[in-house]
C-alpha atoms as a PDB file:
ATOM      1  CA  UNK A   1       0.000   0.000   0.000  1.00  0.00           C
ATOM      2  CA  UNK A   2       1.800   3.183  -1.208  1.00  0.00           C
ATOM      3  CA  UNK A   3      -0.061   5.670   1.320  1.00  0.00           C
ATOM      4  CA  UNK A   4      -2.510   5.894   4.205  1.00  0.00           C
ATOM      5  CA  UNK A   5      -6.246   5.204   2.845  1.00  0.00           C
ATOM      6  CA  UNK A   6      -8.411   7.979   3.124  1.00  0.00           C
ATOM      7  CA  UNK A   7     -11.789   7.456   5.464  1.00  0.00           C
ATOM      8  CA  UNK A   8     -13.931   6.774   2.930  1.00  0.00           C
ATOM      9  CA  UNK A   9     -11.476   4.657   1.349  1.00  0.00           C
ATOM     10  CA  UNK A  10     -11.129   2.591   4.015  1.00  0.00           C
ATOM     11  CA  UNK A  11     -15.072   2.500   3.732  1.00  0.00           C
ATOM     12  CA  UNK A  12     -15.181   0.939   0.228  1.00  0.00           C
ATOM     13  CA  UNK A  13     -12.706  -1.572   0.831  1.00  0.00           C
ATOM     14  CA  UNK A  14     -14.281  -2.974   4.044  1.00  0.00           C
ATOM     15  CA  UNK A  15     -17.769  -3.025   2.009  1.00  0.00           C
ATOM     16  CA  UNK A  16     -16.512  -4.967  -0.767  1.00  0.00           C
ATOM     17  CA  UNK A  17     -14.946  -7.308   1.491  1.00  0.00           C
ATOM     18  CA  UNK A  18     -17.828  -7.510   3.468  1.00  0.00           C
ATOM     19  CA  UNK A  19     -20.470  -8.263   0.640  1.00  0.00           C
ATOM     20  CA  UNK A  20     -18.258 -10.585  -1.069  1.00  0.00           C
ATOM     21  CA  UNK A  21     -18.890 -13.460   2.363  1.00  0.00           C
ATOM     22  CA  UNK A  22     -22.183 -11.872   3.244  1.00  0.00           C
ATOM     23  CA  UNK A  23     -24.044 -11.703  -0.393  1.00  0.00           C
ATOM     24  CA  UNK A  24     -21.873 -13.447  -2.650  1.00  0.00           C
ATOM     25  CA  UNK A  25     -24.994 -13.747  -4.981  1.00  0.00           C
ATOM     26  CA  UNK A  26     -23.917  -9.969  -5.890  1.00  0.00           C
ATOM     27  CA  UNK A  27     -20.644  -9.522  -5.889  1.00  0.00           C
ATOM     28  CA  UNK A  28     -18.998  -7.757  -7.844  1.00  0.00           C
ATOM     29  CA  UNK A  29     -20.715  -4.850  -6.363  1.00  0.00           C
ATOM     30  CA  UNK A  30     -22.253  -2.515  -9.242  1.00  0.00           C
ATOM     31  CA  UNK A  31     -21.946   1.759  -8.159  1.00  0.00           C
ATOM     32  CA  UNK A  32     -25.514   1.522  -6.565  1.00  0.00           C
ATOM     33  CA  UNK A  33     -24.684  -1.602  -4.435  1.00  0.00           C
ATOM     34  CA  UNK A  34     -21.691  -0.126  -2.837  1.00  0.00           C
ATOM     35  CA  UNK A  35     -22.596   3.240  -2.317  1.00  0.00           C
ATOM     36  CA  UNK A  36     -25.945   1.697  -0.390  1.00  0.00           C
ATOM     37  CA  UNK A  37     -23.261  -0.774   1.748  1.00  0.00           C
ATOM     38  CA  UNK A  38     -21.402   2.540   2.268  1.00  0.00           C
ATOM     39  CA  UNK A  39     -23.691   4.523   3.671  1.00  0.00           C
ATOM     40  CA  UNK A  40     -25.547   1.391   5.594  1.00  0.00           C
ATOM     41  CA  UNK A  41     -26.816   2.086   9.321  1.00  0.00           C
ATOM     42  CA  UNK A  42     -26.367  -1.055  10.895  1.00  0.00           C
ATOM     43  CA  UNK A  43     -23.014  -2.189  11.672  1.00  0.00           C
ATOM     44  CA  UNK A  44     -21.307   1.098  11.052  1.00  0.00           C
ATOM     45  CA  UNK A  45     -19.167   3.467  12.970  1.00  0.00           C
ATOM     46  CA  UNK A  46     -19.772   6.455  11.744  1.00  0.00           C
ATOM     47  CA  UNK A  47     -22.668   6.426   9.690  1.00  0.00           C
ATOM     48  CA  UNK A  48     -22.034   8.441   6.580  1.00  0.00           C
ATOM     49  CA  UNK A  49     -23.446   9.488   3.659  1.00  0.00           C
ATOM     50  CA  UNK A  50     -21.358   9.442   0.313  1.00  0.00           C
ATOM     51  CA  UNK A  51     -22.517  10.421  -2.822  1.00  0.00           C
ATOM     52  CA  UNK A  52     -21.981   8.307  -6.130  1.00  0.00           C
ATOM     53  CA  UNK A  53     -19.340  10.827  -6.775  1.00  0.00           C
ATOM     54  CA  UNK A  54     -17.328  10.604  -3.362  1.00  0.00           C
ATOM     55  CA  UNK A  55     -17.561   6.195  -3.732  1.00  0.00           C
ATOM     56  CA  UNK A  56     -16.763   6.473  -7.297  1.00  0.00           C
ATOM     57  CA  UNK A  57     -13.409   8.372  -6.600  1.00  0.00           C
ATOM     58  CA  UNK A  58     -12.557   6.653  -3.997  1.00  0.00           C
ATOM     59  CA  UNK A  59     -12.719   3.279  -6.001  1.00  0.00           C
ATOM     60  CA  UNK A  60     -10.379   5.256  -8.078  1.00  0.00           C
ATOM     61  CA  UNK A  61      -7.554   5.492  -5.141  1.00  0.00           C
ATOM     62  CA  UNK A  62      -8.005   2.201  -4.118  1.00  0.00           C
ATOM     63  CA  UNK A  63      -7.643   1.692  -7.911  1.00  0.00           C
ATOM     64  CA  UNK A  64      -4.452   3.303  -8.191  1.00  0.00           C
ATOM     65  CA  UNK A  65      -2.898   1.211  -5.243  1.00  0.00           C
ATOM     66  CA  UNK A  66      -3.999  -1.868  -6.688  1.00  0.00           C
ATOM     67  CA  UNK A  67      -6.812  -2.468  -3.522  1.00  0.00           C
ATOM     68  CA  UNK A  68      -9.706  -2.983  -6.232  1.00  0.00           C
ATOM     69  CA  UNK A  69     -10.609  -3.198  -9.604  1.00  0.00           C
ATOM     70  CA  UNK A  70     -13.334  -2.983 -12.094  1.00  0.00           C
ATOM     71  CA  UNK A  71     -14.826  -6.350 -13.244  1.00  0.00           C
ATOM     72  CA  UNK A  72     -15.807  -7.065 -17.180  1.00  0.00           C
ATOM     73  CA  UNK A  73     -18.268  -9.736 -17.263  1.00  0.00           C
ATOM     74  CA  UNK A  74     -21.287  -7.803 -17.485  1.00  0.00           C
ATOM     75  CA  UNK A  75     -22.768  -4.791 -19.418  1.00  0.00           C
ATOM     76  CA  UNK A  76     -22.925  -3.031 -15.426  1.00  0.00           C
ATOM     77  CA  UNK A  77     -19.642  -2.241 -14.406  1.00  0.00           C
ATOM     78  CA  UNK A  78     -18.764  -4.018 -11.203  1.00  0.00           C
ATOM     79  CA  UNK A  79     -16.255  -3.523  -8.468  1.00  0.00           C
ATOM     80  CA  UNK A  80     -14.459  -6.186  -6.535  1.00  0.00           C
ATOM     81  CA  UNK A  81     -11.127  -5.699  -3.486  1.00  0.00           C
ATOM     82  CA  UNK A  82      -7.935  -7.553  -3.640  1.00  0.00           C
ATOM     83  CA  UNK A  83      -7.611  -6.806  -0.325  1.00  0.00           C
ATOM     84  CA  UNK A  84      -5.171  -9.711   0.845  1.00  0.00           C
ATOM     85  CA  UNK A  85      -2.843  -9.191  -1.804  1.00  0.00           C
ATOM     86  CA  UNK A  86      -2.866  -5.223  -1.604  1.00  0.00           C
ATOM     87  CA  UNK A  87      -2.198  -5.196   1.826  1.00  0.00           C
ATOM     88  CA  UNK A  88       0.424  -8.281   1.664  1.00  0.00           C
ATOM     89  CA  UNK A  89      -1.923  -9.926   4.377  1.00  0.00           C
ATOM     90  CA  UNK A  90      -3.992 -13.392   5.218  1.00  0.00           C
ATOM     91  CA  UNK A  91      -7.182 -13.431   4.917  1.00  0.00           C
ATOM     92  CA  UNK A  92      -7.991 -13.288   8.901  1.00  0.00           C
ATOM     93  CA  UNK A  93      -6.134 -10.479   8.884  1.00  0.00           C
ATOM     94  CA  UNK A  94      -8.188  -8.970   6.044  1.00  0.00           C
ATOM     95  CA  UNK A  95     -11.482 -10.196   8.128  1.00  0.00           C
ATOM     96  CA  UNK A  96     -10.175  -8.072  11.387  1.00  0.00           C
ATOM     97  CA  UNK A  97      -8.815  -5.025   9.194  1.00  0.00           C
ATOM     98  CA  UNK A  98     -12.603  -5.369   7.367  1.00  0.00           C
ATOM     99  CA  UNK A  99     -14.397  -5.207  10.861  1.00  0.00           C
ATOM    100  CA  UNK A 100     -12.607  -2.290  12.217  1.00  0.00           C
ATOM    101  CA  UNK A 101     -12.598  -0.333   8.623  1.00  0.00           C
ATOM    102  CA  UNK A 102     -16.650  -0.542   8.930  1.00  0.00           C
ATOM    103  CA  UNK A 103     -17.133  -0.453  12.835  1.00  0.00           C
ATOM    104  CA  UNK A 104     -14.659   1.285  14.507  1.00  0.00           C
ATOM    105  CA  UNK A 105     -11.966  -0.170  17.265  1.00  0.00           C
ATOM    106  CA  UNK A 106     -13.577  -2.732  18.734  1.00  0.00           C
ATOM    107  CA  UNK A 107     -12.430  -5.643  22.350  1.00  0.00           C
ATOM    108  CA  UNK A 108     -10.695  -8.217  21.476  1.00  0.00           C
ATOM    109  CA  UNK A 109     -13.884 -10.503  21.994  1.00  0.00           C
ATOM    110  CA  UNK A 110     -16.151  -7.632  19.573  1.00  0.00           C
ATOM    111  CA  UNK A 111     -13.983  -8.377  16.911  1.00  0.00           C
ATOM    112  CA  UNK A 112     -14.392 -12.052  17.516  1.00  0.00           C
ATOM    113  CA  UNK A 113     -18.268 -12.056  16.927  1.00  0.00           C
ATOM    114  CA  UNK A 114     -18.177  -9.097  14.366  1.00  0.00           C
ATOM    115  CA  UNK A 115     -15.627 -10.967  12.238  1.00  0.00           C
ATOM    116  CA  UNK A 116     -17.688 -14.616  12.030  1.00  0.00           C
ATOM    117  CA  UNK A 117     -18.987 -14.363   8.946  1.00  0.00           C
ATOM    118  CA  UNK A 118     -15.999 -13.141   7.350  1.00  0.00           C
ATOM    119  CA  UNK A 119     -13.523 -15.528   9.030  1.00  0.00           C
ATOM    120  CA  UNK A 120     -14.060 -18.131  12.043  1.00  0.00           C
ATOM    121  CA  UNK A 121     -11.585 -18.135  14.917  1.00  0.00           C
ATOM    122  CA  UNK A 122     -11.013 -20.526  16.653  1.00  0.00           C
ATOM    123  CA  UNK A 123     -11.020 -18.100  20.151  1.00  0.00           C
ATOM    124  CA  UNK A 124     -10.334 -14.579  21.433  1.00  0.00           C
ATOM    125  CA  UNK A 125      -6.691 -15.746  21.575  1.00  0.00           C
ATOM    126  CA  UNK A 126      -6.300 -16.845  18.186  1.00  0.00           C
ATOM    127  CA  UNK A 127      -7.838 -13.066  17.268  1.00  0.00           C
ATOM    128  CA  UNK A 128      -5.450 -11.577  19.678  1.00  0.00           C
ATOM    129  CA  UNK A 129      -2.886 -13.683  17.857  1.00  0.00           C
ATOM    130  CA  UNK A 130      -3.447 -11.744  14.291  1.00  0.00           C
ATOM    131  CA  UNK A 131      -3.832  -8.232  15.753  1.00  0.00           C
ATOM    132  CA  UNK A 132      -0.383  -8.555  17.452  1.00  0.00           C
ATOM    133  CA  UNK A 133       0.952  -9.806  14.058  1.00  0.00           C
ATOM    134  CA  UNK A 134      -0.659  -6.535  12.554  1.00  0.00           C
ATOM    135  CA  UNK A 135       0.727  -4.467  15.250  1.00  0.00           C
ATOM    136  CA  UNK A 136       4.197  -5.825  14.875  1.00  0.00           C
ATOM    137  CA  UNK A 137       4.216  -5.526  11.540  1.00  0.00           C
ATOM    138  CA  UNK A 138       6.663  -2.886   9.404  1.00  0.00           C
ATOM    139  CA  UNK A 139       4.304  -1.035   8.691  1.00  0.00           C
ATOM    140  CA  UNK A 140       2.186  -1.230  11.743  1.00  0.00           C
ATOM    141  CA  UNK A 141      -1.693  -2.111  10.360  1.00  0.00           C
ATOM    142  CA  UNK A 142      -3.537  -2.278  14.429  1.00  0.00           C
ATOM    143  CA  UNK A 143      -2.936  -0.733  17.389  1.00  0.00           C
ATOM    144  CA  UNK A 144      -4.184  -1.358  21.173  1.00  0.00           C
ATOM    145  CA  UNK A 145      -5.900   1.484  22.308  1.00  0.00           C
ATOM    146  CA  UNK A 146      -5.484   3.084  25.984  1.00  0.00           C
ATOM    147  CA  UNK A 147      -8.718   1.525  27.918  1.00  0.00           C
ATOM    148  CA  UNK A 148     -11.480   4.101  28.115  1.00  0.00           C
ATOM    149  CA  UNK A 149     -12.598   5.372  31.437  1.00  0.00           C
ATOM    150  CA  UNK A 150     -14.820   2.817  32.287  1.00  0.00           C
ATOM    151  CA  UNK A 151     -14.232   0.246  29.690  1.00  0.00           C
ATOM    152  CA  UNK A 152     -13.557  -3.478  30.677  1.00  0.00           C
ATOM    153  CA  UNK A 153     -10.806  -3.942  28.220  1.00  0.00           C
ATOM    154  CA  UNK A 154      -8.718  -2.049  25.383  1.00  0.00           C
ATOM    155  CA  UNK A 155      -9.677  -1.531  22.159  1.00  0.00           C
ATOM    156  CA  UNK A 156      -7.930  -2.382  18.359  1.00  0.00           C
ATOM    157  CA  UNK A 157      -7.951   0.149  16.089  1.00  0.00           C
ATOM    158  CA  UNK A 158      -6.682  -0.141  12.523  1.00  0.00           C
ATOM    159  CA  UNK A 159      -4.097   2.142  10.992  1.00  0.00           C
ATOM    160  CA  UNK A 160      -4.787   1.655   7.118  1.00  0.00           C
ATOM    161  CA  UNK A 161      -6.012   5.758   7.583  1.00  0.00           C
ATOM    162  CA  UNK A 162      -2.747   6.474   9.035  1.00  0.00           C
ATOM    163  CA  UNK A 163      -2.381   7.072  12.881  1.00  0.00           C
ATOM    164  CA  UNK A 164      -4.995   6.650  15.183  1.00  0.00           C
ATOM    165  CA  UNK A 165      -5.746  10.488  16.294  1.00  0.00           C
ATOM    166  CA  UNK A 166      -7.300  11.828  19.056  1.00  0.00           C
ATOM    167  CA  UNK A 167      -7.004   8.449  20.832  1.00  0.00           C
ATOM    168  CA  UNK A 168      -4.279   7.161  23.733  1.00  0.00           C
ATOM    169  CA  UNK A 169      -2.247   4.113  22.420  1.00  0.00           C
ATOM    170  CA  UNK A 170      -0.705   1.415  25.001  1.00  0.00           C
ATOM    171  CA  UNK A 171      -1.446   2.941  28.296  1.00  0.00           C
ATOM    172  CA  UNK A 172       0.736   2.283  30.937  1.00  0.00           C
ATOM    173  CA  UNK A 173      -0.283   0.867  34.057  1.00  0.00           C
ATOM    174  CA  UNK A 174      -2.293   3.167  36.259  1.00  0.00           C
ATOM    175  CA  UNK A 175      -2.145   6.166  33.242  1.00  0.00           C
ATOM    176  CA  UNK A 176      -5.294   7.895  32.865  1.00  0.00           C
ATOM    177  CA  UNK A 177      -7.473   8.902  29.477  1.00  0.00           C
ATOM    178  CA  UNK A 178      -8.673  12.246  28.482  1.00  0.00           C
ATOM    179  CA  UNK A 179     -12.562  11.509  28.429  1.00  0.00           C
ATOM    180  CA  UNK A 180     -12.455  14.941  26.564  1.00  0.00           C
ATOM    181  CA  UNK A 181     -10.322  13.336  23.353  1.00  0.00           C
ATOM    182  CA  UNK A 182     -12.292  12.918  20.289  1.00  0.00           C
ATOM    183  CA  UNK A 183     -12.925   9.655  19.347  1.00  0.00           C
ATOM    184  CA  UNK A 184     -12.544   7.987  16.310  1.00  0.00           C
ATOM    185  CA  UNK A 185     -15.684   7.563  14.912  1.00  0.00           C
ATOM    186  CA  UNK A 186     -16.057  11.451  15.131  1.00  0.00           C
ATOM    187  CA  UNK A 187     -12.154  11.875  13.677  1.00  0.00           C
ATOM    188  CA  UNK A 188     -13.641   9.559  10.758  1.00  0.00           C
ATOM    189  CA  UNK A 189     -16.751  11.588  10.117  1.00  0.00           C
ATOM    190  CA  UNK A 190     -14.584  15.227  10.101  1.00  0.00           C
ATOM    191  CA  UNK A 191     -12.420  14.293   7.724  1.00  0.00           C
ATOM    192  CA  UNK A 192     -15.098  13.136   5.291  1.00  0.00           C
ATOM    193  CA  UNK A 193     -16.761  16.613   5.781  1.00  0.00           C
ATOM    194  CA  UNK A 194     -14.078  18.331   5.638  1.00  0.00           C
ATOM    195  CA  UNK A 195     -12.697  16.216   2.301  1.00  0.00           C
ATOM    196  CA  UNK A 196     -16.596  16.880   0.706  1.00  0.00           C
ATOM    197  CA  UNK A 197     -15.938  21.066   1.356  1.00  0.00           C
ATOM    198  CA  UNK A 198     -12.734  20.716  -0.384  1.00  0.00           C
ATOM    199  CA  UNK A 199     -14.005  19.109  -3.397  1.00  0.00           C
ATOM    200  CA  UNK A 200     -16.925  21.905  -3.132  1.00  0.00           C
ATOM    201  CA  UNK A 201     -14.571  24.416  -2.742  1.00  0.00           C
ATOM    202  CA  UNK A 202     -12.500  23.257  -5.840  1.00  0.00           C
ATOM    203  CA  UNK A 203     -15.734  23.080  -7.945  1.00  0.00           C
ATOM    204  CA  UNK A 204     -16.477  26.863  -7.032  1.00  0.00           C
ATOM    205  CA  UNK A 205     -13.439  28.082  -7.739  1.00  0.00           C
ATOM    206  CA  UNK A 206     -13.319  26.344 -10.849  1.00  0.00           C
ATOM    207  CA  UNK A 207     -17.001  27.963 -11.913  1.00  0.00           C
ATOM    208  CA  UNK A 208     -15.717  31.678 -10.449  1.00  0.00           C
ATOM    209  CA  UNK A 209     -12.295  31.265 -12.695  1.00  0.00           C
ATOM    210  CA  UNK A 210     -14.826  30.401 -15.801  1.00  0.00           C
ATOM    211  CA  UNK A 211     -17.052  33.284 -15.081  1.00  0.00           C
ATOM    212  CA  UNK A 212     -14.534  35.562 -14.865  1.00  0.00           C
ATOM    213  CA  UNK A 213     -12.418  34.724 -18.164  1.00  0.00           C
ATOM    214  CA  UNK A 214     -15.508  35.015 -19.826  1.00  0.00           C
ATOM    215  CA  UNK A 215     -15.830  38.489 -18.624  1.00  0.00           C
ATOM    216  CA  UNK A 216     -12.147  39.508 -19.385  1.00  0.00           C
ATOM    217  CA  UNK A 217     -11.309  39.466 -15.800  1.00  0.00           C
ATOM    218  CA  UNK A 218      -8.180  38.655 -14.177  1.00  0.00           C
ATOM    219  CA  UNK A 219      -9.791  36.128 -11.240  1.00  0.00           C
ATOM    220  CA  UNK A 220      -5.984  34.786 -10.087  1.00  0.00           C
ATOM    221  CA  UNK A 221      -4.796  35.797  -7.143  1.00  0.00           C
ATOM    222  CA  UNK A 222      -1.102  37.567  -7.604  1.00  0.00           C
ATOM    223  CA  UNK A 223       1.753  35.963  -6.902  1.00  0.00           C
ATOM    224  CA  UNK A 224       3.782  36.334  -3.970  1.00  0.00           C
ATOM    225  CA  UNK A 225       6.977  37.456  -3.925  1.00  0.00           C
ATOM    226  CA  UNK A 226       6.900  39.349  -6.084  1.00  0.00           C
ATOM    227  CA  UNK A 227      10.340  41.098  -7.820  1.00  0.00           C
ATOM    228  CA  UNK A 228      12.433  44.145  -6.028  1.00  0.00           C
END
């Protein structure tokens, strides 16, 4: 994987992975499929809602680092991962990384039950097995979370996105959490919003620049620097 997915990225791919064990009857997964699986309300953390647009480019990163591609056997173009081979992992691996993509850092035991229909282990150790593979790994793909105040036990998060922010990592004994950190659900959800402004932002600049050579008017702004 040449870079850190983006959120919604990391959206896709868990969705495609998902559907293929779930409804195998439909995968590939035409435009309509996965942009419904994106934006699903059950057994998602955070709930989002992407347009055909947003899903369509971000098949086109995952694209680009060979994480999914476009199928050819029918006249509706379909999408399907390569998930274990993009991320040079086994597929248990891909069925934890799949779990926390869509749901969010999850126990030890969550993952477990979350995971079953995507892979069947065997216990919580043999999970806990694969996560510290993914944690030990060059690059790092999990991390153990700091437990939250409260919580029973830690939580994995995965690190396909990049670093976990806003979120403790390996507590040490006795350390406390900042109940005031955002968490990452809500980390997830900003940077979607704040990637859909951008692209906004981009499409009203492009319309102003338009407007404006149309008019005979200089819309650039100068450039700095400029000469003694």
């Amino acid at each position: 994987m040449a870079r850190a997915l983006t959120p919604l990225e990391a959206r896709v791919l868990g969705v495609l992975v998902e559907k293929q064990a779930t409804v195998p009857d439909t995968y590939p997964l035409s435009l309509n499929t996965l942009v419904a699986g994106c934006n699903q309300k059950t057994t998602r953390d955070p709930v989002i809602n992407a347009s055909d647009a947003e899903v369509l480019g971000a098949v086109d990163g995952l694209k680009s680092m060979s994480l999914a591609f476009e199928g050819s056997s029918t006249r509706v173009t379909r999408y399907e991962h390569n998930a274990a081979r993009g991320l040079n992992v086994p597929a248990n691996a891909v069925a934890l990384l799949t779990v926390l993509m869509l749901r969010g850092p999850q126990t030890s035991a969550e993952l477990r039950a979350n995971a079953e229909r995507l892979h069947r282990f065997a216990d919580i150790a043999a999970v806990e097995a694969v996560l510290k593979e993914l944690a030990d790994r060059f690059p790092p793909r999990a991390v153990l979370l700091a437990r939250a105040p409260g919580a029973r036990e830690p939580r994995w998060a995965h690190l396909l996105c990049g670093e976990v922010q806003g979120a403790s990592l390996r507590a040490e004994p006795g350390g406390g959490s900042d109940e005031d950190a955002i968490s990452v659900g809500e980390l997830v959800a900003l940077k979607s919003e704040l990637g859909r402004q951008a692209t906004e932002l981009a499409a009203l600049r492009s319309l102003v620049l338009r407007m404006a050579a149309e008019l005979g008017i200089n819309a650039e702004p100068p450039a700095s620097g400029g000469a003694a």
